[in-house]
Protein backbone atom coordinates (compact mmCIF):
# COMPACT_ATOMS: atom_id res chain seq x y z
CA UNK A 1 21.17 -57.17 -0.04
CA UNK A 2 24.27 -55.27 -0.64
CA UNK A 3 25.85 -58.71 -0.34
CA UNK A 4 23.48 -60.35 -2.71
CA UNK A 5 24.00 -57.70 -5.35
CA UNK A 6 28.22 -58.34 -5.58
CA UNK A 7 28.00 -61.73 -5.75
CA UNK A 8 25.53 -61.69 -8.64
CA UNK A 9 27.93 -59.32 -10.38
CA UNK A 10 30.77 -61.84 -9.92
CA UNK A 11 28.97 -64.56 -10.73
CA UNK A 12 27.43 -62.92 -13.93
CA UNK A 13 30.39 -60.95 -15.12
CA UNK A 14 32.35 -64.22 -16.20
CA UNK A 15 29.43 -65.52 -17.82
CA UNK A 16 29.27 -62.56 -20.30
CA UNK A 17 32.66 -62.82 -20.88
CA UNK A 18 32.78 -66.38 -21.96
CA UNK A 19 29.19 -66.57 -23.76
CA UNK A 20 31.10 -66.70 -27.59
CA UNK A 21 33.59 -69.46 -26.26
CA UNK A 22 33.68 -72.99 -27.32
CA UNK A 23 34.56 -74.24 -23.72
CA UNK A 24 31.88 -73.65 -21.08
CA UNK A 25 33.48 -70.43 -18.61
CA UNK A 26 33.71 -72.30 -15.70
CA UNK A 27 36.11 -74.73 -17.93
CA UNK A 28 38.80 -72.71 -18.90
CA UNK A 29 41.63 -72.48 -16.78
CA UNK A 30 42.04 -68.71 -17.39
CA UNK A 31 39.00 -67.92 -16.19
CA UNK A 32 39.01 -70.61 -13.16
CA UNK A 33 42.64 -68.74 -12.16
CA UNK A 34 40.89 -65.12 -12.28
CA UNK A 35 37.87 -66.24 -10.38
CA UNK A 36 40.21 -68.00 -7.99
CA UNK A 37 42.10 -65.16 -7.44
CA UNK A 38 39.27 -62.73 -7.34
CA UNK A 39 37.84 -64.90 -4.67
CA UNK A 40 40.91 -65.02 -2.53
CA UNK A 41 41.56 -61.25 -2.84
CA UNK A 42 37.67 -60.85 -1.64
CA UNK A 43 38.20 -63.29 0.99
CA UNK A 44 41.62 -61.09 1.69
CA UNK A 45 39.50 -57.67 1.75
CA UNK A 46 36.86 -59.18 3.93
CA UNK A 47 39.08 -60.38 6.63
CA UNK A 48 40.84 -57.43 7.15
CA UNK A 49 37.51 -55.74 6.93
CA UNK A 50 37.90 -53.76 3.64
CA UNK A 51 33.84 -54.06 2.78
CA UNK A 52 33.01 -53.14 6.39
CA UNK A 53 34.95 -49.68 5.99
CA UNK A 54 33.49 -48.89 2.38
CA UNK A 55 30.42 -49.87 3.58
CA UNK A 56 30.64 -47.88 6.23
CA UNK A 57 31.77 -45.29 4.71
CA UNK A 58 28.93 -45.25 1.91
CA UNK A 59 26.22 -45.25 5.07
CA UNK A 60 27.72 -42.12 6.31
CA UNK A 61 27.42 -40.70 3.23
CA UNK A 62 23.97 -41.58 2.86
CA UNK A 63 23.44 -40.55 5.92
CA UNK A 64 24.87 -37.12 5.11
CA UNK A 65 22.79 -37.05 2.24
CA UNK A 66 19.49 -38.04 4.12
CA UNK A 67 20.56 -35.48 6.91
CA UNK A 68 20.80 -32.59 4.05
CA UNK A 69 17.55 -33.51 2.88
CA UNK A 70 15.91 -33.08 5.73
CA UNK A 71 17.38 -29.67 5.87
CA UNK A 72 16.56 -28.72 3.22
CA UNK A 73 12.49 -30.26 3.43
CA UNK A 74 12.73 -28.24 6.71
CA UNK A 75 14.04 -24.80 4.98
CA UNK A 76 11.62 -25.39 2.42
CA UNK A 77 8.67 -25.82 4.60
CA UNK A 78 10.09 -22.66 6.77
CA UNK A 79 9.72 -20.52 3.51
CA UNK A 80 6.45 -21.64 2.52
CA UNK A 81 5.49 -20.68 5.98
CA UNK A 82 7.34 -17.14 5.83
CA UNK A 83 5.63 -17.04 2.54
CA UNK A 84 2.34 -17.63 3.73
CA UNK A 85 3.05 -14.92 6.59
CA UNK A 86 4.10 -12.45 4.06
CA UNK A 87 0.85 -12.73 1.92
CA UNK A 88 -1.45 -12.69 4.75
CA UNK A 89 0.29 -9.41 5.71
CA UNK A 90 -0.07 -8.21 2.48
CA UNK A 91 -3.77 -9.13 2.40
CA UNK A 92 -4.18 -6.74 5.87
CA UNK A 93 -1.79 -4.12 4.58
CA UNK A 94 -3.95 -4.06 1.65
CA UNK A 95 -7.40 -3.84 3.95
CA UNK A 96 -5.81 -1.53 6.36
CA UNK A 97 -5.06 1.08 2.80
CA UNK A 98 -8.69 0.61 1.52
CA UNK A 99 -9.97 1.41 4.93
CA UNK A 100 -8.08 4.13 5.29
CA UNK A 101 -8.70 5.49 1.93
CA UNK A 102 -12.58 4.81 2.73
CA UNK A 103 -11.93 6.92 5.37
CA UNK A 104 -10.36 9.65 3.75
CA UNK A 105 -12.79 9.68 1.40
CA UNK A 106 -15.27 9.82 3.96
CA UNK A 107 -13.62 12.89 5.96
CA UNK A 108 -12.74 14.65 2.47
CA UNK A 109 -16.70 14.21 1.65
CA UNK A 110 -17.35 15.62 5.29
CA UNK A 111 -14.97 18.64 4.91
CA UNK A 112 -16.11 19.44 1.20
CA UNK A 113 -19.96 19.93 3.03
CA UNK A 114 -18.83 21.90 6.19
CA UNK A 115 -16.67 23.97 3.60
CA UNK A 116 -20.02 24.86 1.57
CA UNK A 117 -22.38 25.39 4.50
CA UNK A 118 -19.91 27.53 5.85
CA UNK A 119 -19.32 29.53 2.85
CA UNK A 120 -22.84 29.91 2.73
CA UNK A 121 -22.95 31.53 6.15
CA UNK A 122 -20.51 33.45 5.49
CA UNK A 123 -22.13 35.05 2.45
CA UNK A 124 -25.41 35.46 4.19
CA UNK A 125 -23.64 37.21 6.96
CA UNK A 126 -22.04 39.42 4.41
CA UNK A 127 -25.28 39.90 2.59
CA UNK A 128 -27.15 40.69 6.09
CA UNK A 129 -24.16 43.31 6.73
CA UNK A 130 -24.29 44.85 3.39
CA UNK A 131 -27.92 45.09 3.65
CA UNK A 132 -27.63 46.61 7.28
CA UNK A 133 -24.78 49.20 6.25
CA UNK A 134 -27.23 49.83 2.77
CA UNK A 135 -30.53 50.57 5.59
CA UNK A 136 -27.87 52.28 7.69
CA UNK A 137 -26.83 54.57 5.06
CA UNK A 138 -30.24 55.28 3.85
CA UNK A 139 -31.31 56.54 7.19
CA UNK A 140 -28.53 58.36 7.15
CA UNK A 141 -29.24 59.83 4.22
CA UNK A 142 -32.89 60.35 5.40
CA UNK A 143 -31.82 62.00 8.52
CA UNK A 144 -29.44 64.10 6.50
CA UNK A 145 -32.31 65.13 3.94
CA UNK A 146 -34.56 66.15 7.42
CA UNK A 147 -32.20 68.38 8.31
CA UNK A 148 -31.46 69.88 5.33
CA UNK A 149 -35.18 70.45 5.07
CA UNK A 150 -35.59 71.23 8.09
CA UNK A 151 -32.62 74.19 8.36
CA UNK A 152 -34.69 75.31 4.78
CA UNK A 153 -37.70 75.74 6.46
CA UNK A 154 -36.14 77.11 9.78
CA UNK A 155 -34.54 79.64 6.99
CA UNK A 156 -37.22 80.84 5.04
CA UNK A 157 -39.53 80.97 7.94
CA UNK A 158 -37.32 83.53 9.08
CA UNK A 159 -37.11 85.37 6.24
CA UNK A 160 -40.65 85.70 5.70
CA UNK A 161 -41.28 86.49 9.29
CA UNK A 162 -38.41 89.22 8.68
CA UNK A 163 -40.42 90.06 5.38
CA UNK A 164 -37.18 90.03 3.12
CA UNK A 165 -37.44 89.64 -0.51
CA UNK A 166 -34.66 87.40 -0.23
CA UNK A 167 -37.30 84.61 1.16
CA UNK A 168 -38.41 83.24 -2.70
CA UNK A 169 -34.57 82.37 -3.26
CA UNK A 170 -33.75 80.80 0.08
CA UNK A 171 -37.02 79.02 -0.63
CA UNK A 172 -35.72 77.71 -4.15
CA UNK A 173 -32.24 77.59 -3.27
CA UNK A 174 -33.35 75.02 -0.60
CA UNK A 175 -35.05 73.14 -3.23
CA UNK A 176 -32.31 72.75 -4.82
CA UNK A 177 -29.91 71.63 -1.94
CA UNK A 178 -32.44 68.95 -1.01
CA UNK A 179 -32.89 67.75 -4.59
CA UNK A 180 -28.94 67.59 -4.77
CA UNK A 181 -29.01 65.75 -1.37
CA UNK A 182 -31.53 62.89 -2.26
CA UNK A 183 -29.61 62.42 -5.53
């Protein structure tokens, strides 16, 4: 083919050249002495083996070109695959952070309840104390009342059984300590 293709260049290059002459190409001696020699010098450059070498020379090259292509068809297709690697461990890094905020969400929601029911124990432990130290306190102030009372009476039993006049104010003056202790 490659063959094919030069001669029809030579063989249509002359006839171009002579289309606006008088003389048909192939007639006029200039022409017949530059095809001649063009012909010769080919003949020349294919016996010492000129066309071999370019041609040879031009199939490397296309062969160097082919061999880059490939290359680079194979880099390309190793990127899309990287690529594709890279999204689909996006896509899980992505899952794995929604699951994980699910999950804190879940153990936030967990910790928020715990948090009130134990701040509601703790408030009914401090309201059963306070109550308890408030009942506490009460009998002790009960008790205390008793034995105010109860020294009063011890007191002005004696001193009616001594028969002092002194009983009617130990009576009212242990009125009034009693009435000052319950308030």
């Amino acid at each position: 083919m490659r063959y094919a293709l030069l001669a029809s260049a030579l063989l249509i290059a002359p006839a171009a050249h002579a289309a606006d002459a008088k003389t048909p190409w192939y007639a006029d001696p200039t022409t017949a002495v530059a095809m001649s020699a063009l012909v010769i010098f080919l003949l020349i450059v294919t016996f010492v083996g000129g066309f071999k070498f370019v041609l040879s020379k031009l199939d490397e090259r296309a062969q160097g070109i082919q061999s880059q292509i490939d290359e680079a068809r194979a880099l390309r297709e190793e990127a899309s695959k990287l690529m594709a690697d890279a999204k689909k461990k996006a896509k899980e890094a992505d899952a794995a952070a929604e699951d994980i905020i699910k999950r804190a969400k879940a153990d936030a929601d967990a910790m928020r309840k715990k948090a009130k029911a134990d701040l509601k124990a703790k408030v009914a432990r401090r309201e059963a104390q306070a109550e308890a130290r408030i009942a506490r306190a009460e009998a002790d102030a009960a008790a205390e009342v008793r034995k105010v009372a109860a020294d009063a009476a011890t007191q002005a039993a004696r001193s009616i059984l001594t028969g002092s006049s002194e009983s009617d104010d130990l009576f009212d003056n242990a009125l009034g300590e009693i009435d000052k202790r319950l308030n």
